[in-house]
N, C-alpha and C. Protein backbone atom coordinates (compact mmCIF):
# COMPACT_ATOMS: atom_id res chain seq x y z
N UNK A 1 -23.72 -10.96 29.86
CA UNK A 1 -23.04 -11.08 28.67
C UNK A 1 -21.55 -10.84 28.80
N UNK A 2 -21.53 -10.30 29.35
CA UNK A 2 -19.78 -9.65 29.96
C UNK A 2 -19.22 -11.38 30.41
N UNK A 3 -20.12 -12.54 30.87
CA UNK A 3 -19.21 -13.17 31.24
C UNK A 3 -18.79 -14.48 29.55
N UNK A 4 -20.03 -14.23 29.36
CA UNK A 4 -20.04 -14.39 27.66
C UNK A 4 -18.75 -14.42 26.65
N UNK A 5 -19.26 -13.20 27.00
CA UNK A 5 -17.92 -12.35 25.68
C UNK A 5 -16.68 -12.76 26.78
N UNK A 6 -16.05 -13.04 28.50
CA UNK A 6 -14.95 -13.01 28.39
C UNK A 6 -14.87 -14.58 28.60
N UNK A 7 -15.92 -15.15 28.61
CA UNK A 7 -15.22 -16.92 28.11
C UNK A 7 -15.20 -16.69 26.90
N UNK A 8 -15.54 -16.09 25.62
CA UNK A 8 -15.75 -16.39 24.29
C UNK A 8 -13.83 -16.09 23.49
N UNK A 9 -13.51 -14.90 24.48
CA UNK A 9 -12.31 -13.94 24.46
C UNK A 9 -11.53 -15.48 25.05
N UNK A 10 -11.77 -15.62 26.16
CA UNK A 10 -10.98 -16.52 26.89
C UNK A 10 -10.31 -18.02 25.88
N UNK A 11 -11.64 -18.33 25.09
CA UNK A 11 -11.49 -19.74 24.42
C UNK A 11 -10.81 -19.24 22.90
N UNK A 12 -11.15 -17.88 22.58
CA UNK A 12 -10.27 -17.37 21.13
C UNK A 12 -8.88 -17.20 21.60
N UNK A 13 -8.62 -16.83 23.15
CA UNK A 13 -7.15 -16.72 23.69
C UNK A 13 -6.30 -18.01 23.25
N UNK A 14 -7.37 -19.29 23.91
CA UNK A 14 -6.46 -20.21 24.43
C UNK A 14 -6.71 -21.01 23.10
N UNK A 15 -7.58 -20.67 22.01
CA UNK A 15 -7.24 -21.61 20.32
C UNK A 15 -6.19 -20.72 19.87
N UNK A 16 -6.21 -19.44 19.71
CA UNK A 16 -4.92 -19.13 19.38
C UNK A 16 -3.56 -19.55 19.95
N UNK A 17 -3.48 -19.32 21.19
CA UNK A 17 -2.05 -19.86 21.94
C UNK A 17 -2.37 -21.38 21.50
N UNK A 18 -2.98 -21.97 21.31
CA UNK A 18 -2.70 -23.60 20.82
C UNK A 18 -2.75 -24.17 19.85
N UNK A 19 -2.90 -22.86 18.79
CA UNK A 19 -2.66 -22.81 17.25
C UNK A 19 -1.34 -22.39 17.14
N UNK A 20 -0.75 -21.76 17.74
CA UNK A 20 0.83 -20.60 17.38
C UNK A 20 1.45 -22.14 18.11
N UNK A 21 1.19 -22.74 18.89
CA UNK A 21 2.00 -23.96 19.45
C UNK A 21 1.50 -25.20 18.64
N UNK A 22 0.87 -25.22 17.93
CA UNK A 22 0.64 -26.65 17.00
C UNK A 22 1.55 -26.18 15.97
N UNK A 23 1.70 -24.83 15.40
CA UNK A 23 2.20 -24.67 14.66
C UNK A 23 3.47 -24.43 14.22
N UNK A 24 4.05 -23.84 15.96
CA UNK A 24 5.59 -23.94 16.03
C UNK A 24 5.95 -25.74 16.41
N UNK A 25 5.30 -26.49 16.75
CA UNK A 25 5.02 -27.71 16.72
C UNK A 25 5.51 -28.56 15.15
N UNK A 26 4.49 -27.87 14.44
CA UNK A 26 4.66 -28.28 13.32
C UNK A 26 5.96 -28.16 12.09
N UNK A 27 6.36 -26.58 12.68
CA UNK A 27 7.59 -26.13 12.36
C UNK A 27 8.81 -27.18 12.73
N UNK A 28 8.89 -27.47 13.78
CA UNK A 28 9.93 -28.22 14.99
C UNK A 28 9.86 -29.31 13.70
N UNK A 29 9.01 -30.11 13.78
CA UNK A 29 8.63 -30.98 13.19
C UNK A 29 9.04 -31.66 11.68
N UNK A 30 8.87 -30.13 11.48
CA UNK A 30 9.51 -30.36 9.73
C UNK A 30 10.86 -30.13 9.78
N UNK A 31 11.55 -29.20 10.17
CA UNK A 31 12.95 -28.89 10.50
C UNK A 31 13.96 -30.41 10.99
N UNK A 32 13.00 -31.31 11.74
CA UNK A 32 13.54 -32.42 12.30
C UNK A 32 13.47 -33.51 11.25
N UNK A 33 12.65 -33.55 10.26
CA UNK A 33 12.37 -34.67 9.12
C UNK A 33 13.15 -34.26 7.77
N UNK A 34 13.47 -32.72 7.58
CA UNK A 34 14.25 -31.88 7.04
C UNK A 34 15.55 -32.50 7.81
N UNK A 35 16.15 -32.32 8.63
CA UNK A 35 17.24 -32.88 9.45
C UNK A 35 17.44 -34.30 9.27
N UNK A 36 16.53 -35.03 9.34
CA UNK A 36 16.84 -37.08 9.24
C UNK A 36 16.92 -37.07 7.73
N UNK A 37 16.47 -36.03 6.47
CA UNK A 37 16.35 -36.79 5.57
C UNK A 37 17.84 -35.92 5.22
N UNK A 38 18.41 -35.04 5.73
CA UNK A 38 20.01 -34.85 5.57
C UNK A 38 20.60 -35.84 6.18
N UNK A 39 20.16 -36.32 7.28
CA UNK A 39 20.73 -37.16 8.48
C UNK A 39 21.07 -38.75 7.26
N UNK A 40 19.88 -39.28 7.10
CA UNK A 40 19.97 -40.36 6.21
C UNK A 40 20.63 -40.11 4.60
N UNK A 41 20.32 -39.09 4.08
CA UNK A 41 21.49 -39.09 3.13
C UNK A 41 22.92 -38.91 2.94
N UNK A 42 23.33 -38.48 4.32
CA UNK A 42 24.54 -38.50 4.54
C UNK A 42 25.29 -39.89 5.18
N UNK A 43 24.48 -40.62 5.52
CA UNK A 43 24.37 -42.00 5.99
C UNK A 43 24.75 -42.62 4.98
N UNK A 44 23.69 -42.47 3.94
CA UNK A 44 23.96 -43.30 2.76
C UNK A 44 24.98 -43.12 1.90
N UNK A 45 25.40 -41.36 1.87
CA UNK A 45 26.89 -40.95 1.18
C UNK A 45 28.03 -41.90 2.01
N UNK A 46 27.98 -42.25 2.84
CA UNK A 46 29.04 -42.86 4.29
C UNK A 46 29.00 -44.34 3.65
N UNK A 47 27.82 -44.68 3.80
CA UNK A 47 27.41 -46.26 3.16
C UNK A 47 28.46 -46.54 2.02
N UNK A 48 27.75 -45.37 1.19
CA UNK A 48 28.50 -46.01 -0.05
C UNK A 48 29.99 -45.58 -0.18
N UNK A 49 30.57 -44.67 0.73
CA UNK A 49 31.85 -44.53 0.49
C UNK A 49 32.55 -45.76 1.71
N UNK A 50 31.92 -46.82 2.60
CA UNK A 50 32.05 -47.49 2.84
C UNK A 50 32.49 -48.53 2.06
N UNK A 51 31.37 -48.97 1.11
CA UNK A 51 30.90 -49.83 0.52
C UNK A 51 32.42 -49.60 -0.61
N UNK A 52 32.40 -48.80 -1.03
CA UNK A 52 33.40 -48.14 -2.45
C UNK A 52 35.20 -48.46 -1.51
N UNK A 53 35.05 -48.57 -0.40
CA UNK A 53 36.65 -48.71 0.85
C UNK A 53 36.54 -49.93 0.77
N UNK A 54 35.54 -50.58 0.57
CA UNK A 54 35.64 -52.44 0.77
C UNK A 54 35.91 -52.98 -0.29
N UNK A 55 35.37 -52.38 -1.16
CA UNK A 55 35.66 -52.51 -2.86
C UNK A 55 37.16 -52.37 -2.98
N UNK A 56 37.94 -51.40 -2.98
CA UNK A 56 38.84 -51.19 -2.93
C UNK A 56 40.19 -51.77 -2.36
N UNK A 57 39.58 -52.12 -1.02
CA UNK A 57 40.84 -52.90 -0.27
C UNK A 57 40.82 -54.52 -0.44
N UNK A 58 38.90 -54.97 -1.16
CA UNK A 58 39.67 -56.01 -1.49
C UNK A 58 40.09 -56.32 -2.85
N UNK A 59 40.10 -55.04 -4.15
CA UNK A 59 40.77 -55.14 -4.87
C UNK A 59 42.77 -55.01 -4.44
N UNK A 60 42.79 -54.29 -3.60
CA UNK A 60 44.14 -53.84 -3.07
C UNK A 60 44.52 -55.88 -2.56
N UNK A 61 43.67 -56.30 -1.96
CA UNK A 61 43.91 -57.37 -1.34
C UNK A 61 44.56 -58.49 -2.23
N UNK A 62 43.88 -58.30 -3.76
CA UNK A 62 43.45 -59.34 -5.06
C UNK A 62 44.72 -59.07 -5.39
N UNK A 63 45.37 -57.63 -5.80
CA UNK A 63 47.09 -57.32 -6.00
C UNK A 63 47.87 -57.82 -5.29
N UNK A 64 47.54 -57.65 -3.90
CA UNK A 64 48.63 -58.03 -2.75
C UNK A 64 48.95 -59.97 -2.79
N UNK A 65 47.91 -60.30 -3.16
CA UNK A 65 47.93 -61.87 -2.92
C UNK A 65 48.89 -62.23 -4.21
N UNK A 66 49.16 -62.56 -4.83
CA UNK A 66 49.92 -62.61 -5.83
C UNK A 66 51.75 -61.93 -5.80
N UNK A 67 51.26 -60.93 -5.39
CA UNK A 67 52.96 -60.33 -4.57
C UNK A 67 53.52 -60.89 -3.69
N UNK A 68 52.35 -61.14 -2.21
CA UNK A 68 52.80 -61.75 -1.78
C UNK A 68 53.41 -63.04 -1.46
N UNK A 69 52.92 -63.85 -2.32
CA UNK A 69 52.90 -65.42 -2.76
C UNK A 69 54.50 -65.15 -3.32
N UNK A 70 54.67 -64.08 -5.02
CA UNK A 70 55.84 -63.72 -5.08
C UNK A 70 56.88 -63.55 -4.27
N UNK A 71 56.41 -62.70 -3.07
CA UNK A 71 57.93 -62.37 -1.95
C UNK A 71 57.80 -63.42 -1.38
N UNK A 72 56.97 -64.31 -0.70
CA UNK A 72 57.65 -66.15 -0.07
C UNK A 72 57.83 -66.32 -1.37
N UNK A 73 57.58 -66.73 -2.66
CA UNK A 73 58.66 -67.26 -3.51
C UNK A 73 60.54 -67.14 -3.30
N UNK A 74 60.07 -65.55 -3.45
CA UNK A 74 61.60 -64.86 -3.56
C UNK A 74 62.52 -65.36 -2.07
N UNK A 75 61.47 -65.19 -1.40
CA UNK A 75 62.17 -65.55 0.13
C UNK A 75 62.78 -66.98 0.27
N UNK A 76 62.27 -67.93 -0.48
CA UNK A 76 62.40 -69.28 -0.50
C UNK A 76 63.74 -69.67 -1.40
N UNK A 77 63.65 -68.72 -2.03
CA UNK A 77 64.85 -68.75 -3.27
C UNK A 77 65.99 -68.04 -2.63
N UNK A 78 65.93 -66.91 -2.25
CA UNK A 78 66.56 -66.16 -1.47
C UNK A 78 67.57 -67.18 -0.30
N UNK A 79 66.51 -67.94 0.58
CA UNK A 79 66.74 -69.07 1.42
C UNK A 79 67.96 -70.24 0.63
N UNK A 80 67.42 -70.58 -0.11
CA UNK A 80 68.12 -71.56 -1.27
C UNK A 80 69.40 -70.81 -1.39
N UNK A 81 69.29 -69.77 -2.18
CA UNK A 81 70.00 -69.02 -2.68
C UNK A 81 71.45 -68.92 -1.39
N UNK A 82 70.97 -68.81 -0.53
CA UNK A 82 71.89 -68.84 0.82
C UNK A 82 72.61 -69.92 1.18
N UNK A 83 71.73 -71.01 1.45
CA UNK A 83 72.26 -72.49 1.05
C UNK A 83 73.07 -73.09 0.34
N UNK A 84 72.98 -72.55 -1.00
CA UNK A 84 73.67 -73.04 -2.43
C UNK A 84 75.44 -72.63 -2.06
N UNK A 85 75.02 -70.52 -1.62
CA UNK A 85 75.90 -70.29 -1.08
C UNK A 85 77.73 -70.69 -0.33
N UNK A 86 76.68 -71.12 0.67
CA UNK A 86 77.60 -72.10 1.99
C UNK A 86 78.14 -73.44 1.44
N UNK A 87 77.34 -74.19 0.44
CA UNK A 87 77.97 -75.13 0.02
C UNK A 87 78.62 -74.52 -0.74
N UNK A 88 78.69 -74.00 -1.36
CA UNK A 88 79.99 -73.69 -2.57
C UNK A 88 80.90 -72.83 -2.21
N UNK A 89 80.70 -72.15 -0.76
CA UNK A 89 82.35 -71.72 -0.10
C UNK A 89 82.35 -73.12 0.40
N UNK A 90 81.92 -73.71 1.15
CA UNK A 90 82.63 -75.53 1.17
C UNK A 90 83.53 -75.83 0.62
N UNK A 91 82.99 -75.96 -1.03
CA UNK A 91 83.86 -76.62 -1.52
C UNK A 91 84.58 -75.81 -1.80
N UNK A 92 84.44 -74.49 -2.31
CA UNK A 92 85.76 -74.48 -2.38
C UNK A 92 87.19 -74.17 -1.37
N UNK A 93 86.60 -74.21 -0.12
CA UNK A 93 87.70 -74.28 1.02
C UNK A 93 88.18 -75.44 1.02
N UNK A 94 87.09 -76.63 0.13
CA UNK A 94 88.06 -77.98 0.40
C UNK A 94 88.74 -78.12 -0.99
N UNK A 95 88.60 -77.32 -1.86
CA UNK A 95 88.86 -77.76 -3.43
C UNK A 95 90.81 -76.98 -3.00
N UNK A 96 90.31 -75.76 -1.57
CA UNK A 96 91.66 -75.09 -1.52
C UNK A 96 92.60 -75.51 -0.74
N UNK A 97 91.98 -76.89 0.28
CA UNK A 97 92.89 -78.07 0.93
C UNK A 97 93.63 -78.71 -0.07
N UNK A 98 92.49 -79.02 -0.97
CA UNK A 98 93.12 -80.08 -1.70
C UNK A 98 94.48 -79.34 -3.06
N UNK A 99 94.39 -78.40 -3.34
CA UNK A 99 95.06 -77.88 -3.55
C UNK A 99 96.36 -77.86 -3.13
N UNK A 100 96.58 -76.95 -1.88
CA UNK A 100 97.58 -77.45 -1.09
C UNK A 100 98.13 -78.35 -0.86
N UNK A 101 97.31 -79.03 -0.79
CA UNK A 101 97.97 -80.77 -0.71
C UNK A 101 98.69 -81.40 -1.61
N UNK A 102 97.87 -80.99 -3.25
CA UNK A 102 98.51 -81.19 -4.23
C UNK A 102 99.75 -80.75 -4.64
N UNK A 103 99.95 -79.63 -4.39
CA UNK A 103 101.50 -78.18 -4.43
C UNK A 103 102.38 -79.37 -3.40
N UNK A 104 101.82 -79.40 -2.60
CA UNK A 104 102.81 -80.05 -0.92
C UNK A 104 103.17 -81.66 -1.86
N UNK A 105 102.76 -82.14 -2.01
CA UNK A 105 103.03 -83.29 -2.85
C UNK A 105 103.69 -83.18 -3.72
N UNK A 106 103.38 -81.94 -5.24
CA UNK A 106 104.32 -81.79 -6.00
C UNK A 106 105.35 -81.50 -6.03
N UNK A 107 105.35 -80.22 -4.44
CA UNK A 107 106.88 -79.93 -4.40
C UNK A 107 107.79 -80.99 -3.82
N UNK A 108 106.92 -81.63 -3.08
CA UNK A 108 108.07 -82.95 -2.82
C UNK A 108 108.31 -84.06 -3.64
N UNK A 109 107.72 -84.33 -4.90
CA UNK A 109 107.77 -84.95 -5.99
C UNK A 109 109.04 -84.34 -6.53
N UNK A 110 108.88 -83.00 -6.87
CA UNK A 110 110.14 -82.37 -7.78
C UNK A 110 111.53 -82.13 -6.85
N UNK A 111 111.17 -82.36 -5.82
CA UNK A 111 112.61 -82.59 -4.72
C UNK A 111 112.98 -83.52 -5.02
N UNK A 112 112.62 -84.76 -4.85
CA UNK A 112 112.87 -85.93 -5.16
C UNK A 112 113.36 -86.26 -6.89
N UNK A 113 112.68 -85.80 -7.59
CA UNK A 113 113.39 -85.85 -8.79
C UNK A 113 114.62 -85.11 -8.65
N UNK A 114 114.51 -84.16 -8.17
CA UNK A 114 115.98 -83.28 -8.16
C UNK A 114 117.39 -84.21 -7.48
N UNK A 115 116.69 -84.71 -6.55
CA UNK A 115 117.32 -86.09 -5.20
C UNK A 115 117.98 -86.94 -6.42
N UNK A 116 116.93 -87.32 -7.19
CA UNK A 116 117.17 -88.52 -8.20
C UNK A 116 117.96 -87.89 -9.24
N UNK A 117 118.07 -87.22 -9.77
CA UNK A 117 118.78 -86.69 -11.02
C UNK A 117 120.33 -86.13 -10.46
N UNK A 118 119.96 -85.52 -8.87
CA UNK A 118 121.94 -85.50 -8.53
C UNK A 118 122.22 -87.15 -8.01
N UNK A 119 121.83 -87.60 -7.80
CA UNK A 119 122.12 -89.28 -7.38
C UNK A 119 122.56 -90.41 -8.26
N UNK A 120 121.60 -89.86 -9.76
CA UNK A 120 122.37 -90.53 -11.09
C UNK A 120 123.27 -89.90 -11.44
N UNK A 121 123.28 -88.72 -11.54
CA UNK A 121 124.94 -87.97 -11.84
C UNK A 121 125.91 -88.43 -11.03
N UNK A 122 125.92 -88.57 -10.02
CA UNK A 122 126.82 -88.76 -9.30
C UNK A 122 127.18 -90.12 -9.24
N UNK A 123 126.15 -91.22 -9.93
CA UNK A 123 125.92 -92.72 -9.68
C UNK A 123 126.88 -92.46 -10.89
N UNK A 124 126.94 -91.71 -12.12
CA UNK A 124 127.40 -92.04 -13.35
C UNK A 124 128.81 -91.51 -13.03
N UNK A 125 129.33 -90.68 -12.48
CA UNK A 125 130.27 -90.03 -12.19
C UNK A 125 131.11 -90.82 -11.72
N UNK A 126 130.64 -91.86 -10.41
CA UNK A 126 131.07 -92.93 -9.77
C UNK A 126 131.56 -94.14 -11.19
N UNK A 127 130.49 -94.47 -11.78
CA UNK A 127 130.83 -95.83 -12.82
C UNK A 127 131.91 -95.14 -14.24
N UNK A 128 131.77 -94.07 -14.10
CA UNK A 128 132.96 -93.51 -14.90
C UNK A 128 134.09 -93.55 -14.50
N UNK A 129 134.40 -93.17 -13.16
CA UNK A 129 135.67 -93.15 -12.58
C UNK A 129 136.15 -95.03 -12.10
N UNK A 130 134.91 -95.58 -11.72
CA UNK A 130 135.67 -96.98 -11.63
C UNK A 130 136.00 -97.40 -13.08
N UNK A 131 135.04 -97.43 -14.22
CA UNK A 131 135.15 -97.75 -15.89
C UNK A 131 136.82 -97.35 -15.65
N UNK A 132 137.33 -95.79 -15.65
CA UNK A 132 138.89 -95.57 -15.90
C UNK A 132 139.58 -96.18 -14.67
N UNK A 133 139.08 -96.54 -13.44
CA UNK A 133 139.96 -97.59 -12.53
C UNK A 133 140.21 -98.66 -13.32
N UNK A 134 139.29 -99.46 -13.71
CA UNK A 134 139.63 -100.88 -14.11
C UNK A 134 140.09 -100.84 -15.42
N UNK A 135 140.00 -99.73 -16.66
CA UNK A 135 140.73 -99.53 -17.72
C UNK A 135 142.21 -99.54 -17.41
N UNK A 136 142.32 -98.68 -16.39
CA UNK A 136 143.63 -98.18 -16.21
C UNK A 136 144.66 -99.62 -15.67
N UNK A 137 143.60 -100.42 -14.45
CA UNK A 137 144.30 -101.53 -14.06
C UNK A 137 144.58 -102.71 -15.21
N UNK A 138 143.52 -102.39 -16.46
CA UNK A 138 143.98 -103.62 -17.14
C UNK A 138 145.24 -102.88 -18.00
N UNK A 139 145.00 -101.84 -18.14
CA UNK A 139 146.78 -101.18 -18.69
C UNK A 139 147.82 -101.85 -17.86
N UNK A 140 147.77 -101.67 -17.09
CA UNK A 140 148.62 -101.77 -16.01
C UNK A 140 149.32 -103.32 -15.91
N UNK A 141 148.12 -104.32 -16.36
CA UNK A 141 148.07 -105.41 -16.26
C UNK A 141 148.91 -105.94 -17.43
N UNK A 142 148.04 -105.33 -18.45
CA UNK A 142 148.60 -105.75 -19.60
C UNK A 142 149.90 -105.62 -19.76
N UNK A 143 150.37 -104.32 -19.34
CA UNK A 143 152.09 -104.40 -19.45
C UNK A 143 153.07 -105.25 -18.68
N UNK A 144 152.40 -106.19 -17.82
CA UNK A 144 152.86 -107.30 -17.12
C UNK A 144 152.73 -108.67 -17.79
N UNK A 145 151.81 -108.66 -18.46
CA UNK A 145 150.93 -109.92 -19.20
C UNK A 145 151.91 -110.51 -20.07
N UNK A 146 152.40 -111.42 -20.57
CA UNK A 146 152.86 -112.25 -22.05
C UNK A 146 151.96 -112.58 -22.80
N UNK A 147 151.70 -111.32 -24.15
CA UNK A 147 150.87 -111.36 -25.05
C UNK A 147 151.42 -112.42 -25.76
N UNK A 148 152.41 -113.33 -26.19
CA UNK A 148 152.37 -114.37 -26.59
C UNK A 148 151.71 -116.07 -26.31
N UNK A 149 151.07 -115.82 -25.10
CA UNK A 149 150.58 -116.60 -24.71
C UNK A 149 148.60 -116.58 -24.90
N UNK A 150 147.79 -117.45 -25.61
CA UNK A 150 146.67 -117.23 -25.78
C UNK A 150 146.08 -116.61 -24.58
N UNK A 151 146.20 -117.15 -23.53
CA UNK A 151 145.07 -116.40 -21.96
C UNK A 151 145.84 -114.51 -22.06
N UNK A 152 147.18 -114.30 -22.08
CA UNK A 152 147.23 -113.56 -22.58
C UNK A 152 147.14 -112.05 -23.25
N UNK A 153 146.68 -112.82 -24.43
CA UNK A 153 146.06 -112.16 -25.44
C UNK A 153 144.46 -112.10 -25.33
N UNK A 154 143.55 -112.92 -25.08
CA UNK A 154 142.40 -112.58 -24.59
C UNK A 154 142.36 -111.75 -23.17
N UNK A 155 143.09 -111.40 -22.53
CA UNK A 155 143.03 -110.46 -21.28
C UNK A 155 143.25 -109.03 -22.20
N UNK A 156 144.31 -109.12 -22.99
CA UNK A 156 144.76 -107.80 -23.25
C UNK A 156 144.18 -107.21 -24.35
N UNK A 157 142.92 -108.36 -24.96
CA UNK A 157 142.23 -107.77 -26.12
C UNK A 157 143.37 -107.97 -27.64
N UNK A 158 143.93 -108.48 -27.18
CA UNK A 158 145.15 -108.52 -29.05
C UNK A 158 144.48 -109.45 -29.52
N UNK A 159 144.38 -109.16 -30.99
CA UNK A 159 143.88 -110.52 -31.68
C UNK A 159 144.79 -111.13 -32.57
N UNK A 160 145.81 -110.56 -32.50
CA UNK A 160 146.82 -111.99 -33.23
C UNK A 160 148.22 -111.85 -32.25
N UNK A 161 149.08 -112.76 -32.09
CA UNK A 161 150.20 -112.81 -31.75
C UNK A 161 151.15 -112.57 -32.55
N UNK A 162 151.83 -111.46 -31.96
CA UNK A 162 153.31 -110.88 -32.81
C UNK A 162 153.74 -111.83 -33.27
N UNK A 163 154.67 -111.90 -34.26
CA UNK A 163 155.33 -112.67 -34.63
C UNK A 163 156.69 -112.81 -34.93
C-alpha cells in the first residue's frame, strides 16, 4: 500500500503542479486578451484620429485650392502688372524725347522769329532812310527844276503854275 498511497500522492502532486500551471496559464492568457483589447482600442483611437487628420487636411486642401488659384491669379496680374509697367516708362521716355525735340524746335522757331523781327526793323529802318534819300533828292531836284514848265510841275508835285 505504501506504493499505493505514494503513486496516489505522486498523481495529486503532479494534478496540482498542472493545475497551478493551467492556471497561471490561464492568468497569462487573460492579461494578454486584456492587453490586445487595450492594444486594439488604442488602434482604433489612432484610426480614427487618423481618419479625423485626413478629414482635416483635405478640408485644409478645399481652402488652399481656391487661394491658391487666387495667388497664380495675383501672380499673373502681378506679371501684367510689370509689363504694363515697362511700357509706360517707354513711353514716357519717348513722350520725354519728344518733348525735347519739341523745346529744341521751339527754341529755334522763336530765334528765328527774333532773326525775323530784327531783320524787318532793320529792313524798315533801311526803306525809311532811302524814302528820306529820294525825298531829299527830289528837294534837291526840284530846286533845279522849271516849275513853269508842265514835266516840271508833275516832277515837283505843283498843281498849278505860278502866275
Amino acid at each position: 500500500m505504501r506504493a499505493v498511497s505514494a503513486l496516489v500522492l505522486l498523481c495529486v502532486g503532479v494534478l496540482v503542479v498542472s493545475s497551478i500551471q493551467s492556471i497561471r496559464q490561464e492568468l497569462s492568457i487573460q492579461a494578454l486578451r486584456d492587453h490586445i483589447e487595450k492594444a486594439g482600442s488604442q488602434v482604433r483611437k489612432y484610426e480614427d484620429a487618423i481618419v479625423q487628420a485626413k478629414l482635416k487636411i483635405q478640408e485644409v486642401n478645399g481652402h488652399l485650392s481656391p487661394i491658391n488659384s487666387k495667388k497664380a491669379e495675383l501672380a499673373k496680374k502681378n506679371q501684367d502688372m510689370g509689363k504694363a509697367g515697362a511700357l509706360v516708362l517707354k513711353d514716357i521716355q519717348e513722350c520725354q524725347t519728344q518733348k525735347t525735340e519739341a523745346e529744341s524746335l521751339m527754341h529755334d522757331a522763336f530765334e528765328n522769329l527774333e532773326n525775323s523781327k530784327v531783320q524787318r526793323l532793320q529792313a524798315e529802318e533801311e526803306i525809311k532812310k532811302l524814302k528820306q534819300q529820294i525825298l531829299d533828292r527830289d528837294t534837291k531836284l526840284c530846286e533845279f527844276v522849271d516849275i513853269k514848265q508842265e514835266q516840271g510841275r508833275k516832277l515837283c508835285g505843283v498843281a498849278e503854275s505860278p502866275k
